[in-house]
Protein backbone atom coordinates (compact mmCIF):
# COMPACT_ATOMS: atom_id res chain seq x y z
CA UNK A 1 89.75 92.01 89.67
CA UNK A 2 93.16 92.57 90.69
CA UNK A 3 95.60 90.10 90.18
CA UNK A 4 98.95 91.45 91.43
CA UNK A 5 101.10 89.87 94.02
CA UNK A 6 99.94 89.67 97.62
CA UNK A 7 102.19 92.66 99.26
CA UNK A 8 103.26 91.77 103.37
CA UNK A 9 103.71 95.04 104.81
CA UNK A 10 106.58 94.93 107.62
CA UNK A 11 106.40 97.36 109.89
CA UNK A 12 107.39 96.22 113.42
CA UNK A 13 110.83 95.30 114.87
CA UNK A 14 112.08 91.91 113.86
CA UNK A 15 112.79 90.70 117.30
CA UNK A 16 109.70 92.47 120.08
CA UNK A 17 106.93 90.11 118.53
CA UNK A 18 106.36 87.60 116.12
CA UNK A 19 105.39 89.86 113.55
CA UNK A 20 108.41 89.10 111.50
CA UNK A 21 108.06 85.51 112.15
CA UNK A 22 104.30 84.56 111.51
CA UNK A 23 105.43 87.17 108.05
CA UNK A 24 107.74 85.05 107.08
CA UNK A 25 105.51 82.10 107.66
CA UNK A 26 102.68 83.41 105.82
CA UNK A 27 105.16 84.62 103.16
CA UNK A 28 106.29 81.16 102.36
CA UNK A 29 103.01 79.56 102.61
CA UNK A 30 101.40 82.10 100.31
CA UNK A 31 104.03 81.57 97.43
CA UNK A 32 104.34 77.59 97.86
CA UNK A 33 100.54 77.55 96.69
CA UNK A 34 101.45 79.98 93.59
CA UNK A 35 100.68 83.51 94.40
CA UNK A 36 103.06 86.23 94.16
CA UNK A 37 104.22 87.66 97.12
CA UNK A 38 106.41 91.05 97.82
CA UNK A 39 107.77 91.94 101.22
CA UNK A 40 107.44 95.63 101.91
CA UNK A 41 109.74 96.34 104.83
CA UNK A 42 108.82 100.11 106.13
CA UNK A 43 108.69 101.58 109.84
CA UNK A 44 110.52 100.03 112.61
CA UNK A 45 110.40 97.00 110.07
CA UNK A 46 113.38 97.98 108.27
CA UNK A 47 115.36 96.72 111.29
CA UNK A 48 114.79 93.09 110.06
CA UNK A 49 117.47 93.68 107.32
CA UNK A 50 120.14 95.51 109.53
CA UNK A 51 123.02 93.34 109.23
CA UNK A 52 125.15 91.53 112.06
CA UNK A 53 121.89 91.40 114.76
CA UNK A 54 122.92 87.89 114.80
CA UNK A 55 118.76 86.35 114.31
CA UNK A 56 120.21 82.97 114.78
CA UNK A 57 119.81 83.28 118.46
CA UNK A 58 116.10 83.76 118.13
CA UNK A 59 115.67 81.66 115.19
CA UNK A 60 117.11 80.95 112.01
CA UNK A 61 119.01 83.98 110.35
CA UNK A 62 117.01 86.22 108.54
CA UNK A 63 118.71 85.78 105.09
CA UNK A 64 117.62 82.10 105.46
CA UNK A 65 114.58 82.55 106.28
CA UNK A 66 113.66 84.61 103.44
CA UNK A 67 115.77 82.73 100.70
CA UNK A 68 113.02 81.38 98.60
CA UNK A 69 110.80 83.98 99.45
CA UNK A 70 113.10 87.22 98.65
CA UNK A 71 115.15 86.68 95.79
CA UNK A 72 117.18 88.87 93.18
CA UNK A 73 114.55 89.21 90.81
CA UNK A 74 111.78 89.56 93.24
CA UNK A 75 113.95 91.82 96.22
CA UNK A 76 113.04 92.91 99.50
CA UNK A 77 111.46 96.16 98.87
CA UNK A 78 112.59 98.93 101.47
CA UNK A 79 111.23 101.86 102.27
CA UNK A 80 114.39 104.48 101.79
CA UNK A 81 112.88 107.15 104.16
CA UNK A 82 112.12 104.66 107.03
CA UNK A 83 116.24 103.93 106.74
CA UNK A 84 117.26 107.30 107.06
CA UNK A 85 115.03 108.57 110.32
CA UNK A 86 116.30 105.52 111.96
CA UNK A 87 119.83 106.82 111.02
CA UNK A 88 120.28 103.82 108.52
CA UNK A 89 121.24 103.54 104.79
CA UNK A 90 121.91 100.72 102.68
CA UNK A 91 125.67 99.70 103.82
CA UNK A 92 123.72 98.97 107.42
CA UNK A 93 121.54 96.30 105.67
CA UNK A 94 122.22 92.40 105.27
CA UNK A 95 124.38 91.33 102.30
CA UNK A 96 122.70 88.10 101.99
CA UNK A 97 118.67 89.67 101.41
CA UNK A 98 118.30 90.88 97.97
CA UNK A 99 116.56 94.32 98.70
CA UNK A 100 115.91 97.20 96.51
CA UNK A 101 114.67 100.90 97.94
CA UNK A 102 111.77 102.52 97.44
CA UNK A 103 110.23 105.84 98.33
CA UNK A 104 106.84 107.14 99.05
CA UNK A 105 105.51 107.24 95.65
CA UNK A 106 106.53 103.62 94.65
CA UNK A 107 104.87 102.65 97.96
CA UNK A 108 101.71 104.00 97.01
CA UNK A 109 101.86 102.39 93.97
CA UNK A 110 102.43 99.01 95.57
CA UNK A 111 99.58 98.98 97.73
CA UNK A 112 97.12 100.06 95.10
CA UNK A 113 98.65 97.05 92.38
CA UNK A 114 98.17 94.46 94.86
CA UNK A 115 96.12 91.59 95.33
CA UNK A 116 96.31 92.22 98.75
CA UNK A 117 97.89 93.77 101.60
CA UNK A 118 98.81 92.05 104.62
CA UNK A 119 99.92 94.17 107.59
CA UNK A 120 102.50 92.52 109.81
């Protein structure tokens, strides 16, 4: 049985639908009751982390929301070639969200060492 962290796979705008939201929900709720959980941000979900969208208007600002969920030694993974077709590299994302990037390979090596995957 596999026993790796439970992997939330962003992959829709932060502010259309309350994918990010309900994420970040489940994100918290999951590691509260003990199980590991990594945040995968990839697609048009890589737009959570862009920095000055100002989130606070439509809730609470996204380096807040994440803070025990996303930290320095468990980062916000992001996927590196989802940045760049969007025209974004690291110095667009937040300062205050731990993050780390990741390509394709490292992606496919997430999803198949963990627990479970939860599409968002």
């Amino acid at each position: 049985m596999n026993r790796g962290p439970v992997l939330l796979w962003v992959r829709h705008p932060p502010h259309s639908t309350v994918h990010f939201s309900e994420g970040v929900r489940v994100a918290a709720m999951t590691s509260a009751l003990g199980t590991p959980v990594r945040l995968l941000f990839i697609a048009d979900g890589v737009r959570a982390l862009v920095d000055g969208q100002e989130p606070y208007r439509l809730g609470p600002p996204v380096d807040k929301s994440l803070r025990d969920i996303v930290t320095s030694v468990r980062p916000a993974l992001v996927h590196a070639p989802s940045l760049a077709l969007r025209g974004l590299g690291p110095e667009h994302l937040s300062r205050g969200v731990p993050f780390r990037l990741v390509d394709d390979t490292e992606v496919a090596d997430l999803l198949l060492g963990s627990a479970q995957v939860v599409p968002l």
